[in-house]
C-alpha atoms as a PDB file:
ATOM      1  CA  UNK A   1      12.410  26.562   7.987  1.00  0.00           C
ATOM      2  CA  UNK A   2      13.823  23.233   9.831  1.00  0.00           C
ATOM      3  CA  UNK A   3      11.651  20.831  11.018  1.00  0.00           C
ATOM      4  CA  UNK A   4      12.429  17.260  12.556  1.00  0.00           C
ATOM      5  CA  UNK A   5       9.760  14.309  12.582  1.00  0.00           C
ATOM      6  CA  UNK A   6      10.043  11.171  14.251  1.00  0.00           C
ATOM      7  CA  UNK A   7       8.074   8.440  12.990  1.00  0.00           C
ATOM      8  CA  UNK A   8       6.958   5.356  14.596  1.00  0.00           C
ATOM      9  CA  UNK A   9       6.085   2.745  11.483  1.00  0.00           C
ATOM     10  CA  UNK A  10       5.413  -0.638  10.590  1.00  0.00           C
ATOM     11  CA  UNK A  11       8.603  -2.892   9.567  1.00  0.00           C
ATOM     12  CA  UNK A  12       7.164  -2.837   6.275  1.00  0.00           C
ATOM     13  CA  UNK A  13      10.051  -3.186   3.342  1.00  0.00           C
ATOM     14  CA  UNK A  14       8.388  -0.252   1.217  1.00  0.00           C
ATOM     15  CA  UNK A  15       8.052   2.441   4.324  1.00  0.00           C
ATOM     16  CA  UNK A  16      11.242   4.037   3.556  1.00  0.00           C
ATOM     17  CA  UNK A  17      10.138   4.627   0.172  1.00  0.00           C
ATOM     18  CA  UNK A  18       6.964   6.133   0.689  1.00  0.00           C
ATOM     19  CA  UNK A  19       7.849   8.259   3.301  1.00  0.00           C
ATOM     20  CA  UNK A  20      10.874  10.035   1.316  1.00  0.00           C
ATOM     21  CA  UNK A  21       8.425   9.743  -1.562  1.00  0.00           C
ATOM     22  CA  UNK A  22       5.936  11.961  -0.402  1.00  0.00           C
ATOM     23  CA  UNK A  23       8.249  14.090   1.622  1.00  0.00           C
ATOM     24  CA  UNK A  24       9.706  15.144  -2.490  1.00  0.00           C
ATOM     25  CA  UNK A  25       6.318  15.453  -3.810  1.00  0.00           C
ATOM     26  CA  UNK A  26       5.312  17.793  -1.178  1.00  0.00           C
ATOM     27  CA  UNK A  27       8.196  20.193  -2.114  1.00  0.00           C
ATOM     28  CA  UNK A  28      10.140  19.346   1.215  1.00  0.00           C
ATOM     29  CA  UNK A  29      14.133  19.392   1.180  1.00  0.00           C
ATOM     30  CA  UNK A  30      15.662  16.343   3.059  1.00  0.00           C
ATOM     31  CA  UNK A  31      18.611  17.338   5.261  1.00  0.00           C
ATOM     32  CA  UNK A  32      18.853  14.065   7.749  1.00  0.00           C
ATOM     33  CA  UNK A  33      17.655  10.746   7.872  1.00  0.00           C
ATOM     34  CA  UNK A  34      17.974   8.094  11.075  1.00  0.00           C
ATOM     35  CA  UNK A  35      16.035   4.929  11.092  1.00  0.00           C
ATOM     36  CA  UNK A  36      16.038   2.274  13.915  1.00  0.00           C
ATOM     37  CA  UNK A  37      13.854  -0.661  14.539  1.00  0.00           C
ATOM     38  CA  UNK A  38      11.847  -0.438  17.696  1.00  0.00           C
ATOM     39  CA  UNK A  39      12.324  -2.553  20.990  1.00  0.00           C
ATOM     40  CA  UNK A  40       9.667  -5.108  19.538  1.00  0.00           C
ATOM     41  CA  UNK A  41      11.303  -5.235  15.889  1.00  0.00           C
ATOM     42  CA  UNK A  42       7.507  -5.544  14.692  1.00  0.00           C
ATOM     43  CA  UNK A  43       8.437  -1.544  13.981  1.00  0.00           C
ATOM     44  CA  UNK A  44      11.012   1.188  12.950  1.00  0.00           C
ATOM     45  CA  UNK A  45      11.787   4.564  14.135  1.00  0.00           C
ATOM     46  CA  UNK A  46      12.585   6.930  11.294  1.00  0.00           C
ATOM     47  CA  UNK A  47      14.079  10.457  12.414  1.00  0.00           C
ATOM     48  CA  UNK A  48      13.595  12.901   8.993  1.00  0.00           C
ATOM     49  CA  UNK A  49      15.014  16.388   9.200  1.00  0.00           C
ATOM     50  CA  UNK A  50      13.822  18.543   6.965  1.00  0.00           C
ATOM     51  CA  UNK A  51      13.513  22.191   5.344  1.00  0.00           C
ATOM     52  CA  UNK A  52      11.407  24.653   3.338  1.00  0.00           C
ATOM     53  CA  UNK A  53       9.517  27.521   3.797  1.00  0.00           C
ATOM     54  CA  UNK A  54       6.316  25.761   3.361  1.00  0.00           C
ATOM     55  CA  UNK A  55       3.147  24.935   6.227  1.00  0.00           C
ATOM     56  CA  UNK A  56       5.148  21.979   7.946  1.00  0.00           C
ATOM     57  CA  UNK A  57       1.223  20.529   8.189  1.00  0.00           C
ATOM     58  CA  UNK A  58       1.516  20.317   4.297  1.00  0.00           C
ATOM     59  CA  UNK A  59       3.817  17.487   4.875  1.00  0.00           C
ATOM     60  CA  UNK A  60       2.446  15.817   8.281  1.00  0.00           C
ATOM     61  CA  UNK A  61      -1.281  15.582   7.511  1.00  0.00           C
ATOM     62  CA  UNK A  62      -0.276  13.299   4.116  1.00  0.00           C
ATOM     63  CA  UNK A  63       2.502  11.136   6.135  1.00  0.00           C
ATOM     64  CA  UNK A  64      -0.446  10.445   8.403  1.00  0.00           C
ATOM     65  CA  UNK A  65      -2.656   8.929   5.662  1.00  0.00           C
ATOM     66  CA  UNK A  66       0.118   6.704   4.831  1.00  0.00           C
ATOM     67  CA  UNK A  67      -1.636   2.624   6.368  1.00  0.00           C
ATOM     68  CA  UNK A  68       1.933   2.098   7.693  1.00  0.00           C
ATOM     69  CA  UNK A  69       2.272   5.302   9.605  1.00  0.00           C
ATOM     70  CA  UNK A  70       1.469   4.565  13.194  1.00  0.00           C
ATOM     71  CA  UNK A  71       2.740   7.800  14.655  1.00  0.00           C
ATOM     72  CA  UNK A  72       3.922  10.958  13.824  1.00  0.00           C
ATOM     73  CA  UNK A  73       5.572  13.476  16.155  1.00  0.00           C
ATOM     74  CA  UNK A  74       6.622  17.376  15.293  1.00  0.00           C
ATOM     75  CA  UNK A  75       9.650  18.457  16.957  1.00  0.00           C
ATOM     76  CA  UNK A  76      10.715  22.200  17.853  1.00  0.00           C
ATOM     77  CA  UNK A  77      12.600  24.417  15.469  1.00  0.00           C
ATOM     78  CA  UNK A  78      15.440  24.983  18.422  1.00  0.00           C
ATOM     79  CA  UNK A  79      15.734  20.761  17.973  1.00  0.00           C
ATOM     80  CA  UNK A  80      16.321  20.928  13.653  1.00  0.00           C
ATOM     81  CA  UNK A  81      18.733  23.399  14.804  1.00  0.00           C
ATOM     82  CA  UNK A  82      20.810  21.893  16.779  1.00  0.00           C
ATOM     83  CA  UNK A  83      20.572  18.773  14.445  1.00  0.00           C
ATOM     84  CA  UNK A  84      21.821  20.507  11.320  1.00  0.00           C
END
């Protein structure tokens, strides 16, 4: 199944890392990757798009335990769609 997140982060060097990190150890494909820094620059915007037939909350409840995850949002199935 697709899935898109959008993730609001601190501009810390190692984010990048840890998010694709634990998006592999959870089992979860990568299929896109965007990542802006916000307005503010004290912040990025990561867009991952991603697949697997695994619970999507698998994935979402550990990128929320991650200290430099600020927010997390889950985006429709007709949006990873269109994006792949």
């Amino acid at each position: 199944m697709n899935h898109v997140l959008t993730i609001h982060t601190k501009n810390q060097t190692v984010v990048l890392e840890r998010l694709l990190q634990v998006t592999r150890y959870r089992g979860f494909q990568l299929t896109g990757l965007e990542m802006k820094p916000q307005g503010s620059q004290s912040g990025l915007l990561v867009t991952l798009s991603i697949v697997s037939d695994k619970p999507i909350h698998l994935l979402t409840s550990q990128l929320n335990k991650l200290v430099d995850v600020e927010q997390l949002e889950l985006h429709s199935e007709q949006l990873a769609s269109l994006r792949a």
